[in-house]
N, C-alpha and C. Protein backbone atom coordinates (compact mmCIF):
# COMPACT_ATOMS: atom_id res chain seq x y z
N UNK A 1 102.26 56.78 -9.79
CA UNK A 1 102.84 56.19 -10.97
C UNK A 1 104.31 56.59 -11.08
N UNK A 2 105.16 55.70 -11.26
CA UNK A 2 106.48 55.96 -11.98
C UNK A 2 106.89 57.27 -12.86
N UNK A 3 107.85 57.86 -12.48
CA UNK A 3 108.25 58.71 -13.71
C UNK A 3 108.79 58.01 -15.21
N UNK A 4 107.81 58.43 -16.22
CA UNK A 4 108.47 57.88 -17.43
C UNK A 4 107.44 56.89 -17.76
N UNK A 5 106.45 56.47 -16.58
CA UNK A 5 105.12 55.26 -16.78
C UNK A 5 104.78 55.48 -18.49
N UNK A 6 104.29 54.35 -19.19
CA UNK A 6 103.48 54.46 -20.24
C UNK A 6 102.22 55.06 -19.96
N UNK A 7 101.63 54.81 -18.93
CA UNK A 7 100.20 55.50 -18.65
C UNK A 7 100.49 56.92 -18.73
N UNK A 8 101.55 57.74 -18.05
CA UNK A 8 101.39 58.87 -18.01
C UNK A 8 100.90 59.54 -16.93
N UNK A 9 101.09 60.59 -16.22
CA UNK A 9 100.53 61.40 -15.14
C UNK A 9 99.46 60.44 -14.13
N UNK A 10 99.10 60.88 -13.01
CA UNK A 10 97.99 60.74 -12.79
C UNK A 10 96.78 61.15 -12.97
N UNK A 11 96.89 62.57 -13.50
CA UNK A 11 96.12 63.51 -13.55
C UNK A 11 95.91 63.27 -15.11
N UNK A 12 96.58 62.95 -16.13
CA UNK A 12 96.24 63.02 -17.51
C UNK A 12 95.66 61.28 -17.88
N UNK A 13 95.66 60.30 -16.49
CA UNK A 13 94.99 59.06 -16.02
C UNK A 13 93.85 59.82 -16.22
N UNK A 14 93.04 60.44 -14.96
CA UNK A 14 92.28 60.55 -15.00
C UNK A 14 91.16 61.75 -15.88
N UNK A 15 92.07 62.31 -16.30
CA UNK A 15 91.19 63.40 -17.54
C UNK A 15 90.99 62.48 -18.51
N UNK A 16 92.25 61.04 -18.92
CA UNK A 16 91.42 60.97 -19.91
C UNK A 16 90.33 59.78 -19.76
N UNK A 17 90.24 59.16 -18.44
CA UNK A 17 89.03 58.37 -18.05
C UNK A 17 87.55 59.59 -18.17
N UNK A 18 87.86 60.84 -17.69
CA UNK A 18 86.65 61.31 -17.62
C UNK A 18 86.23 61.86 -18.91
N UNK A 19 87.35 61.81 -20.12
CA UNK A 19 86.60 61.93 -21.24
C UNK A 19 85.87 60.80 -22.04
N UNK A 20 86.70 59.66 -21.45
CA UNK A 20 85.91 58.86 -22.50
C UNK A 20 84.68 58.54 -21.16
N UNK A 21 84.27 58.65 -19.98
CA UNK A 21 82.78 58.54 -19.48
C UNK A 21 81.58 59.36 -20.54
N UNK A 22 81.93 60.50 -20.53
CA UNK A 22 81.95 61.96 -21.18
C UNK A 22 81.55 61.41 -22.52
N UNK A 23 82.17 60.34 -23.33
CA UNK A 23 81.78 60.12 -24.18
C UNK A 23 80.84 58.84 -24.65
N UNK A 24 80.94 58.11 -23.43
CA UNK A 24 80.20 57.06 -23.41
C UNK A 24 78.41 57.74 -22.67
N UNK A 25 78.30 58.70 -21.95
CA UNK A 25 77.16 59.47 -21.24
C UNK A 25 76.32 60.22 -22.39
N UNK A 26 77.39 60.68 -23.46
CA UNK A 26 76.50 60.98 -24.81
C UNK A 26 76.15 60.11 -25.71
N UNK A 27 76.58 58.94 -25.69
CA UNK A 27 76.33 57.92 -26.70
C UNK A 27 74.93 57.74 -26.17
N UNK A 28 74.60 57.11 -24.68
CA UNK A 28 73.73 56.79 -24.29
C UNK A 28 72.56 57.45 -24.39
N UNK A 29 72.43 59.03 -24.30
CA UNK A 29 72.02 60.50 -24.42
C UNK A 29 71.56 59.89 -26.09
N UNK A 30 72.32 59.89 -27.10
CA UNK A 30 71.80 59.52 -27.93
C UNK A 30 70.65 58.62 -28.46
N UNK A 31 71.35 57.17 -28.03
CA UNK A 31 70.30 55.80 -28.03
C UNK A 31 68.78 56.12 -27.29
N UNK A 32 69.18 56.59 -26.10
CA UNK A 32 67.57 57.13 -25.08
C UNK A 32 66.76 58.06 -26.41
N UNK A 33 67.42 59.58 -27.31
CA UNK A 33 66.37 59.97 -27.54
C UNK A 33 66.30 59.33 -29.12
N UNK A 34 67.12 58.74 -29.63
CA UNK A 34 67.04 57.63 -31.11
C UNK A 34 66.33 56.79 -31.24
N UNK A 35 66.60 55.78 -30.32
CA UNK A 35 66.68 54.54 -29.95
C UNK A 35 67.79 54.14 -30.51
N UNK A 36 67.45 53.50 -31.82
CA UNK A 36 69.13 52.67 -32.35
C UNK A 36 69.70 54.15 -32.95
N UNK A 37 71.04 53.44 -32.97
CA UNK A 37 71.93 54.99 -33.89
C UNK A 37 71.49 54.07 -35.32
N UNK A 38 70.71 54.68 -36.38
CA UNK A 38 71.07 53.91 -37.70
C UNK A 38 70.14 54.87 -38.06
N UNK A 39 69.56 55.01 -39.64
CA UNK A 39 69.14 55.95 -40.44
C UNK A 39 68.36 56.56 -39.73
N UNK A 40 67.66 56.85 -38.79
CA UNK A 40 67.07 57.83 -37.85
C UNK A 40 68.20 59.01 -37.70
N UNK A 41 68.88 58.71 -37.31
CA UNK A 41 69.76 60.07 -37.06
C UNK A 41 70.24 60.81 -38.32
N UNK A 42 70.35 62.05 -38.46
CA UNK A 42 70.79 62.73 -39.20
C UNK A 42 72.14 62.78 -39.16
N UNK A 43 72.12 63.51 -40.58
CA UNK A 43 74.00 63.23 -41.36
C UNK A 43 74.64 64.32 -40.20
N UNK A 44 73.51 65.36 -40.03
CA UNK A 44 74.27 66.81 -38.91
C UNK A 44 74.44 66.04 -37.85
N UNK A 45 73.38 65.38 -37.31
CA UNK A 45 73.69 64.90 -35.79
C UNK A 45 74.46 64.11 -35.82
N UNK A 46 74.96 63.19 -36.91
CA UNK A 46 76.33 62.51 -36.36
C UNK A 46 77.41 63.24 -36.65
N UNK A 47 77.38 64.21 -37.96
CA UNK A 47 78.67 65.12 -38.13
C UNK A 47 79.33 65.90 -36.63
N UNK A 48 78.15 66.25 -36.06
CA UNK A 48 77.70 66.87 -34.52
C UNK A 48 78.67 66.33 -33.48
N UNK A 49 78.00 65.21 -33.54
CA UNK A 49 78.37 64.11 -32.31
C UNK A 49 80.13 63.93 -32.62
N UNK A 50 80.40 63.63 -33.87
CA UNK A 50 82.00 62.41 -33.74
C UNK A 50 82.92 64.45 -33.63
N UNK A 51 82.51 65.88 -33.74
CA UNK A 51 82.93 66.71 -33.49
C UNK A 51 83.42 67.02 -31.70
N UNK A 52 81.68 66.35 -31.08
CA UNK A 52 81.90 66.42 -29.88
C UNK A 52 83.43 65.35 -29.22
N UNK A 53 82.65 64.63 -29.75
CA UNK A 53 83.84 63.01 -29.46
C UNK A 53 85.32 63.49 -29.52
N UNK A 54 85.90 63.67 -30.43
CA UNK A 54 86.94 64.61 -31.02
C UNK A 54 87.52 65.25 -29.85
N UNK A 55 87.02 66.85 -29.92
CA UNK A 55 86.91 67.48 -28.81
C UNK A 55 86.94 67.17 -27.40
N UNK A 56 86.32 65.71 -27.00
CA UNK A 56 86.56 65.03 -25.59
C UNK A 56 87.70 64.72 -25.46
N UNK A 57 88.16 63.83 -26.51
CA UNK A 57 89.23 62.98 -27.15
C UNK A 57 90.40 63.76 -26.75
N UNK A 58 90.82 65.02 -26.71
CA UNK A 58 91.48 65.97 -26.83
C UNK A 58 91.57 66.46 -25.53
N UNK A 59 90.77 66.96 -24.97
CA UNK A 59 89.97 67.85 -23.50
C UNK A 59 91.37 67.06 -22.71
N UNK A 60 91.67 65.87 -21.94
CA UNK A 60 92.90 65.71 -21.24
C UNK A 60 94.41 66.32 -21.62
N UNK A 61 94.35 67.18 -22.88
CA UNK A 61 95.49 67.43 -23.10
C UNK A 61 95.41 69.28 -23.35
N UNK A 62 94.46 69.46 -22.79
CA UNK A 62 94.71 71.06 -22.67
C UNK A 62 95.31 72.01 -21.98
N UNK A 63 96.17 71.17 -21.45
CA UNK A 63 97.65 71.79 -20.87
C UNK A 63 98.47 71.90 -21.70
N UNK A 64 98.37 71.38 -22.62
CA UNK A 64 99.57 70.98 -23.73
C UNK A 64 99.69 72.30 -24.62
N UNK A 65 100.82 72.66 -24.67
CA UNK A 65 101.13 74.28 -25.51
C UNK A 65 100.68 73.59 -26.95
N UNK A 66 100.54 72.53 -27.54
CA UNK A 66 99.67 72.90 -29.04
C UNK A 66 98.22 72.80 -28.57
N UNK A 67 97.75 72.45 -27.52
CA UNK A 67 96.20 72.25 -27.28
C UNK A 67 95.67 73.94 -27.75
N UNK A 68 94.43 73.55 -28.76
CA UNK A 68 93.82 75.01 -29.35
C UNK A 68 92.62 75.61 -28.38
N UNK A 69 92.26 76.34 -28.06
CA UNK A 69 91.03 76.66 -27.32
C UNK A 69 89.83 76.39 -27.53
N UNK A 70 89.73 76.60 -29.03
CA UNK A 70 88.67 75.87 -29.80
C UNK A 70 88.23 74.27 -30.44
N UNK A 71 89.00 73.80 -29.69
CA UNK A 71 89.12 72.47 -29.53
C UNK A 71 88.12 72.06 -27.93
N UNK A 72 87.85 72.60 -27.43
CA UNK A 72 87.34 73.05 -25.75
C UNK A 72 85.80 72.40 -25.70
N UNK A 73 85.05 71.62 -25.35
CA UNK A 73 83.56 71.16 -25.50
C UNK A 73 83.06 72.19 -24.80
C-alpha cells in the first residue's frame, strides 16, 4: 500500500479484518447456542457480548500509545 493510503498499514489491514472475523465467529457462537438473538438472550449476555465487540473493535490498534491494556479480549 501507498504511504499516506486511506486504508492504512498493511498490518493494521489485516488486524482489523481479523477482528471483525473475530466478531462475526461470535455472533455465530451465539445464534448456534440461542438460536435467534431476541428475548432469549439475557440483558448480561448482550451487555457481555457488544463489551466483547468493543474490545475487538479496538484489538488492531494496540500499538497505539492511547491503546489501554484493559481494553485487550
Amino acid at each position: 500500500m501507498a504511504p499516506g493510503s486511506p486504508l492504512g498499514s498493511p498490518a493494521l489491514l489485516v488486524a482489523e479484518v481479523e477482528a471483525k472475523r473475530r466478531i462475526l465467529d461470535m455472533h455465530r457462537v451465539l445464534v448456534e447456542d440461542f438460536g435467534r438473538l431476541d428475548e432469549t438472550v439475557s440483558e448480561y449476555t448482550r451487555r457481555e457480548t457488544l463489551e466483547d465487540v468493543i474490545e475487538m473493535l479496538a484489538l488492531p490498534y494496540a500499538d497505539h500509545r492511547d491503546y489501554r491494556q484493559e481494553w485487550r479480549p
